[in-house]
Protein backbone atom coordinates (compact mmCIF):
# COMPACT_ATOMS: atom_id res chain seq x y z
CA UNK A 1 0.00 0.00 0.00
CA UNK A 2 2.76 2.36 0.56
CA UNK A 3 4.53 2.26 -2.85
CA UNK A 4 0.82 3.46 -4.14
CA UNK A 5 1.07 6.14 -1.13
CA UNK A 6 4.52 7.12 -2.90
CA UNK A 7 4.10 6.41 -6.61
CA UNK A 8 1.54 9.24 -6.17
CA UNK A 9 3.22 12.24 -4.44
CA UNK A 10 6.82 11.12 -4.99
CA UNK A 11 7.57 12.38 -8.52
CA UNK A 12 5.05 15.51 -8.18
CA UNK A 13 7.02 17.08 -5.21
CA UNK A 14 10.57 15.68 -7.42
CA UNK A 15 8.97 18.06 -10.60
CA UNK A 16 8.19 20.85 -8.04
CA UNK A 17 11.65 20.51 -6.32
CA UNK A 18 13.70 20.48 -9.87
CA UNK A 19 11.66 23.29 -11.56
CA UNK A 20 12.54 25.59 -8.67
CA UNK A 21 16.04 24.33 -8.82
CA UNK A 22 16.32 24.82 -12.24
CA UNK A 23 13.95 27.41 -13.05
CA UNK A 24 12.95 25.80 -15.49
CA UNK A 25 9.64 23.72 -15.84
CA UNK A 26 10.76 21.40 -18.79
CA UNK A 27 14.24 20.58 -17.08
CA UNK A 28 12.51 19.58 -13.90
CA UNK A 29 10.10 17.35 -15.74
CA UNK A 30 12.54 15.90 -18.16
CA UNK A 31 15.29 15.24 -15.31
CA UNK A 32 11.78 13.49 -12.72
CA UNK A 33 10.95 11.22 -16.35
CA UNK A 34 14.74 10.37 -16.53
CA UNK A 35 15.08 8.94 -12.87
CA UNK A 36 11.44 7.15 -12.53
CA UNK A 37 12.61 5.70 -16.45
CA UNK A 38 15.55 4.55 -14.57
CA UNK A 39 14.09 2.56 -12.22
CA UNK A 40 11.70 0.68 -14.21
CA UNK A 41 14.16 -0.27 -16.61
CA UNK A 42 16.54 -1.29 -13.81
CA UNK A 43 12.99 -3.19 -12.42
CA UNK A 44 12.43 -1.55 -9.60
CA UNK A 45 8.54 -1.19 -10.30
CA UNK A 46 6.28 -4.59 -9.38
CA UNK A 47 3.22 -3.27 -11.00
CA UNK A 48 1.71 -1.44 -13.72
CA UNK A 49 -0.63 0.66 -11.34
CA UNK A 50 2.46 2.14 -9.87
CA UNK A 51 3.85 3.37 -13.01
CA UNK A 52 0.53 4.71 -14.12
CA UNK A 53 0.55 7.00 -10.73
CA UNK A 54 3.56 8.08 -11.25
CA UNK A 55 2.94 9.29 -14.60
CA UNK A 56 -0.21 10.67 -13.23
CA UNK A 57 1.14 12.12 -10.72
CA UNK A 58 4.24 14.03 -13.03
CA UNK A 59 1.52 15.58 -15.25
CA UNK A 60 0.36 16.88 -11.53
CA UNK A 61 3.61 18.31 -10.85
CA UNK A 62 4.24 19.93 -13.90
CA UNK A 63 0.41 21.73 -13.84
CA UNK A 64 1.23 22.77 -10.29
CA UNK A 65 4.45 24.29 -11.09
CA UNK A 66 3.20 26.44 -14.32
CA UNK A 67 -0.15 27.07 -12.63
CA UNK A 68 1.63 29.07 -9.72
CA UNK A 69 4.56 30.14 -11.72
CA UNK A 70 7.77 28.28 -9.40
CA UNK A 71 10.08 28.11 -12.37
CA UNK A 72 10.03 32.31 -12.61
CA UNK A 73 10.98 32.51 -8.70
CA UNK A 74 13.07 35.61 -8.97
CA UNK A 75 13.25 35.74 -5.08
CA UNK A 76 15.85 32.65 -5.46
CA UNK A 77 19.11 33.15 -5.86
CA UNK A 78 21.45 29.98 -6.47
């Protein structure tokens, strides 16, 4: 029940956290789709359900960052 748990908040708050990094929405939502890639090729996913939330939940990410703007934070400075 927990890998559902994660599979569904897990790569939104990863696309959140490398859009503000990078300020850049695409970067942070290319670089999330490169890691949870990754680990399905390397097998680390035991069902398709998972992979289907985390997809889900990476569309969620990326409408949450443009929706409120994070990858424009001008207050950051890196």
């Amino acid at each position: 029940m927990i890998w559902y748990i994660l599979a569904a908040f897990f790569p939104c708050v990863l696309v959140v956290i490398f859009s503000t990094i990078t300020r850049n929405k695409w970067i942070g939502t290319i670089v999330t789709l490169i890691l949870i890639g990754a680990s399905i090729y390397k097998g680390f996913f035991h069902d398709e359900w998972i992979i289907f939330l985390d997809v889900v939940s990476i569309l969620a990410g990326y409408i949450i960052v443009d929706q409120l703007k994070m990858h424009k934070n001008e207050n950051f400075r890196g």
